[in-house]
C-alpha atoms as a PDB file:
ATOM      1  CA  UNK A   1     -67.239 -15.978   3.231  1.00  0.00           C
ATOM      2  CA  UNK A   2     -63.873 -16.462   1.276  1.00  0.00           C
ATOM      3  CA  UNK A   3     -60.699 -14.609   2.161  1.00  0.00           C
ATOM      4  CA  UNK A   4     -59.157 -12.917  -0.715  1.00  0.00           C
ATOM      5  CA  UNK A   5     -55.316 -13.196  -0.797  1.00  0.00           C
ATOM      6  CA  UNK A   6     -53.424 -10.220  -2.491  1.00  0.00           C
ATOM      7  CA  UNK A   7     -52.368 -11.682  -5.709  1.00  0.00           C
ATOM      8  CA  UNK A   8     -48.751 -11.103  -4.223  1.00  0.00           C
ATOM      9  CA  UNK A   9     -49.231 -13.887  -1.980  1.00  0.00           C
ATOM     10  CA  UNK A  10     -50.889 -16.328  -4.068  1.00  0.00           C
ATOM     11  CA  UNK A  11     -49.158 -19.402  -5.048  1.00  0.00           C
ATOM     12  CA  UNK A  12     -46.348 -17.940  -3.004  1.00  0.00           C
ATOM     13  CA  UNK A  13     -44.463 -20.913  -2.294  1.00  0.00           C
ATOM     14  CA  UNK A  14     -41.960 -20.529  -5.304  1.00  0.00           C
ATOM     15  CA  UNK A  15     -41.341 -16.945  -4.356  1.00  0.00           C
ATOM     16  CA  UNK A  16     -40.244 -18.445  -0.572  1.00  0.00           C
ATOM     17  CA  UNK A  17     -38.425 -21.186  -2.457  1.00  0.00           C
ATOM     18  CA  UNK A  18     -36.584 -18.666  -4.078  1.00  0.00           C
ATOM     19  CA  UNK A  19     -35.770 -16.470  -1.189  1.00  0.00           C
ATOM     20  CA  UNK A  20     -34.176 -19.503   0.877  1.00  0.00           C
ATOM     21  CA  UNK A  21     -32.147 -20.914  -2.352  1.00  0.00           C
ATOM     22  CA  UNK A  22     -30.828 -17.541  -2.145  1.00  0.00           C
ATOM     23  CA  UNK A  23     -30.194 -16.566   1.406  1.00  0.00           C
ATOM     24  CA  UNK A  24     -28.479 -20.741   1.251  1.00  0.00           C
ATOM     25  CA  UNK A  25     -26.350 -19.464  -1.183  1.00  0.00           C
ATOM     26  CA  UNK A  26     -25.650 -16.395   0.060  1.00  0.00           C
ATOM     27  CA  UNK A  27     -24.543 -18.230   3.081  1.00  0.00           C
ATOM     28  CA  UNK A  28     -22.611 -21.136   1.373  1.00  0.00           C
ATOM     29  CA  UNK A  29     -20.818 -17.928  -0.382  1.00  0.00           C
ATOM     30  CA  UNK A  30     -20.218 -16.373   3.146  1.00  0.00           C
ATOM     31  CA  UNK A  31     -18.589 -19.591   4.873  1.00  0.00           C
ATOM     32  CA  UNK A  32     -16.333 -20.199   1.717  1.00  0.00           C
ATOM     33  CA  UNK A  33     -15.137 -16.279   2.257  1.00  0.00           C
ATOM     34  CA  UNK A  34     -14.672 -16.308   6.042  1.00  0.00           C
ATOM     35  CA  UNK A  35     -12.435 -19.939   5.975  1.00  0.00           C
ATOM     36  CA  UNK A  36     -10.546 -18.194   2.551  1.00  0.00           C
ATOM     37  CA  UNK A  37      -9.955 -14.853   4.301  1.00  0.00           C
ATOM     38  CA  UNK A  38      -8.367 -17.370   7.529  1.00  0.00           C
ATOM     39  CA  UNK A  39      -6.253 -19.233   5.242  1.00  0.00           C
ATOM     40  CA  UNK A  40      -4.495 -15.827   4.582  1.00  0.00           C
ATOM     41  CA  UNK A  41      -1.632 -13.873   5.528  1.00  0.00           C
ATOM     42  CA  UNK A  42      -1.578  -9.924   5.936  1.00  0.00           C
ATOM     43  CA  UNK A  43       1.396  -8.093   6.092  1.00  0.00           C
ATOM     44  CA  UNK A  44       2.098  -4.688   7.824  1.00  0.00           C
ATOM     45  CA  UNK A  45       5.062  -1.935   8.649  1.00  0.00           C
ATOM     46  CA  UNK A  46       5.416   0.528  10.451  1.00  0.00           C
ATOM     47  CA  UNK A  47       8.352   2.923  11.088  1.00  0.00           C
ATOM     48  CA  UNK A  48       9.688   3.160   7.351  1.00  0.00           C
ATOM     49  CA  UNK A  49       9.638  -0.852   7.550  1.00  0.00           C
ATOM     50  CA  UNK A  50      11.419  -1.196  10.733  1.00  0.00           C
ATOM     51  CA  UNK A  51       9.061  -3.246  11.864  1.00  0.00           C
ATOM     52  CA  UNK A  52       7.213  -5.535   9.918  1.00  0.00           C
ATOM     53  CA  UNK A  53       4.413  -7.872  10.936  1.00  0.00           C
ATOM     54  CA  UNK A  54       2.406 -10.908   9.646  1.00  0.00           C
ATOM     55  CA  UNK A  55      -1.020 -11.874  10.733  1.00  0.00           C
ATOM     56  CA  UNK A  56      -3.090 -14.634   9.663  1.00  0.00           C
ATOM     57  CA  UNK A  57      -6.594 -13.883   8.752  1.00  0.00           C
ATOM     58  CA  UNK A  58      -7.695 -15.073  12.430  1.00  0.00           C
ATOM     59  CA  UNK A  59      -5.895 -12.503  13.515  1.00  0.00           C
ATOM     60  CA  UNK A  60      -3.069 -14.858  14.767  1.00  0.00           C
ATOM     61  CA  UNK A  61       0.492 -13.379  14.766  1.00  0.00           C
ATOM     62  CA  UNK A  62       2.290 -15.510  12.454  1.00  0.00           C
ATOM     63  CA  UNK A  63       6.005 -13.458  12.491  1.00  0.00           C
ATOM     64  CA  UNK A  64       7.300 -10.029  13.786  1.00  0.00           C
ATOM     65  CA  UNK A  65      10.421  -9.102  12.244  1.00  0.00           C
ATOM     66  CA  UNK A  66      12.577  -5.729  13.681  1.00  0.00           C
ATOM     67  CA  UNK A  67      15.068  -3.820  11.439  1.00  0.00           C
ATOM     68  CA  UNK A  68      18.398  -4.688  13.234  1.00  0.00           C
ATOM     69  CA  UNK A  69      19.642  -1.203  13.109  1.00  0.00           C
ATOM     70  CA  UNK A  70      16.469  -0.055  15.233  1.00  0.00           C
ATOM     71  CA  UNK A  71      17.912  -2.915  17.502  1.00  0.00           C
ATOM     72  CA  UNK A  72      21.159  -1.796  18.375  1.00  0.00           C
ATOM     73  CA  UNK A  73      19.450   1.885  18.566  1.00  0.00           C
ATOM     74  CA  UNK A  74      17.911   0.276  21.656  1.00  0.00           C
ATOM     75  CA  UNK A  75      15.020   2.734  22.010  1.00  0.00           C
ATOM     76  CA  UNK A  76      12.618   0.487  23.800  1.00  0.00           C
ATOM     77  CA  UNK A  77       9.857   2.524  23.802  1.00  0.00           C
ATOM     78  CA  UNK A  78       9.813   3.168  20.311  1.00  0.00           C
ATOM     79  CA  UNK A  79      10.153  -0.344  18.963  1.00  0.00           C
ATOM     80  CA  UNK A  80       7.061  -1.580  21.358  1.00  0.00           C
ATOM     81  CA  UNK A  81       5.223   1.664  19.988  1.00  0.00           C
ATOM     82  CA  UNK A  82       6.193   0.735  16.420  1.00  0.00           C
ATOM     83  CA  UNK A  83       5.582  -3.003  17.014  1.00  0.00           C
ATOM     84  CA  UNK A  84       1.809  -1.668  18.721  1.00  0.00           C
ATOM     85  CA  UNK A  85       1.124   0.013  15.412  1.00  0.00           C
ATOM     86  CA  UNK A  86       2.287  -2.568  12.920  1.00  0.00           C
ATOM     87  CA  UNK A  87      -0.010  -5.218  14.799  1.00  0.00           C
ATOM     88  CA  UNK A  88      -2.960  -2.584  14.914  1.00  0.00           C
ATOM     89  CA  UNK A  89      -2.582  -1.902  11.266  1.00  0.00           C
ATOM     90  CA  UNK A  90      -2.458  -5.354  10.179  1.00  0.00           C
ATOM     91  CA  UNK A  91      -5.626  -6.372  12.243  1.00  0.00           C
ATOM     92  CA  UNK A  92      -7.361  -3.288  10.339  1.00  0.00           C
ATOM     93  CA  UNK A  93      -6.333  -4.485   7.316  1.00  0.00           C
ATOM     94  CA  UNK A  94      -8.067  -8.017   7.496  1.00  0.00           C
ATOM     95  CA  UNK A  95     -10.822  -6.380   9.317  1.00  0.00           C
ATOM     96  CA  UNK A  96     -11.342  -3.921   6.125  1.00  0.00           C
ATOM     97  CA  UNK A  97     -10.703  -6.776   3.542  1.00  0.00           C
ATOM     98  CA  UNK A  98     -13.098  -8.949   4.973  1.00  0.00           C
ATOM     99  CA  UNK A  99     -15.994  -6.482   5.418  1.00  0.00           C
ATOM    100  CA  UNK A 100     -15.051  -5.431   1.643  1.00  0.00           C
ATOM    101  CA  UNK A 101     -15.292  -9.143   0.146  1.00  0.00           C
ATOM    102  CA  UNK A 102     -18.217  -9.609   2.524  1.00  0.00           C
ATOM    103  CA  UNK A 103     -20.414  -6.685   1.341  1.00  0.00           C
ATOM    104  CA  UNK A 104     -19.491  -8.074  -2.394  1.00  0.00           C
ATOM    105  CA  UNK A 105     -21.734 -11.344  -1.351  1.00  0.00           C
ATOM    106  CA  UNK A 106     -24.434  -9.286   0.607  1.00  0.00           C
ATOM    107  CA  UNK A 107     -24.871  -6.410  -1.607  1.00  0.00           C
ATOM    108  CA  UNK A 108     -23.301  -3.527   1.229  1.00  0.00           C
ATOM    109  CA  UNK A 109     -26.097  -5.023   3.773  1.00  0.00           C
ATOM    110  CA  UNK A 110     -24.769  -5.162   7.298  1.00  0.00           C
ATOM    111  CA  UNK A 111     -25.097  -8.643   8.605  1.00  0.00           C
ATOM    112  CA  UNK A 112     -24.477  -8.987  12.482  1.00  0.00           C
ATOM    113  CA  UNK A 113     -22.697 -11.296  13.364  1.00  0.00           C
ATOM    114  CA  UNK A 114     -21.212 -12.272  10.297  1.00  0.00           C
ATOM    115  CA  UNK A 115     -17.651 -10.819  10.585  1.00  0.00           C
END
């Protein structure tokens, strides 16, 4: 007795050939992305631009610079509140570029791991 092979699946080793030339490429794509998006800087204020901040696309503080008028203010509290903020929107802002530029390459499909 023969088993019959929906047509589908027939001669499907160019169809599998296919897939992983594309999921290689989709993953050549995704390593040239994530080492581009760490070669970056990202810049963030907070406080009107009192405090400005500089983060590397590991997510590596590169420079914070203070307003020298909120210096001699000396209001402790709010600079490390402002500083807090600046940092926290900078991370969110590689965090949203890379998940943008990474769902161009993966069509929106959630990867884990990936980012």
């Amino acid at each position: 007795m023969k088993a019959r092979v929906p047509k589908q699946f027939q001669g499907g080793g160019q169809n599998m050939d296919s897939m992983i030339h594309q999921a290689k490429k989709m993953q050549d794509q995704i390593t040239a992305l994530q080492e581009d998006i760490e070669q970056r800087t990202f810049e963030a204020a907070a406080g009107g631009g009192a405090v400005k901040v500089v983060l590397t696309g590991k997510k590596t503080i590169e420079a914070i610079t203070l307003d020298p008028e909120m210096v001699k203010e000396g209001d402790v509290e709010m600079m490390q509140d402002l500083i807090i903020s600046a940092v926290n929107e900078a991370i969110n802002t590689v965090e949203e570029t890379t998940e943008k530029e990474m769902s161009k390459i993966t069509g929106g499909v959630a990867l884990p791991g990936l980012f």
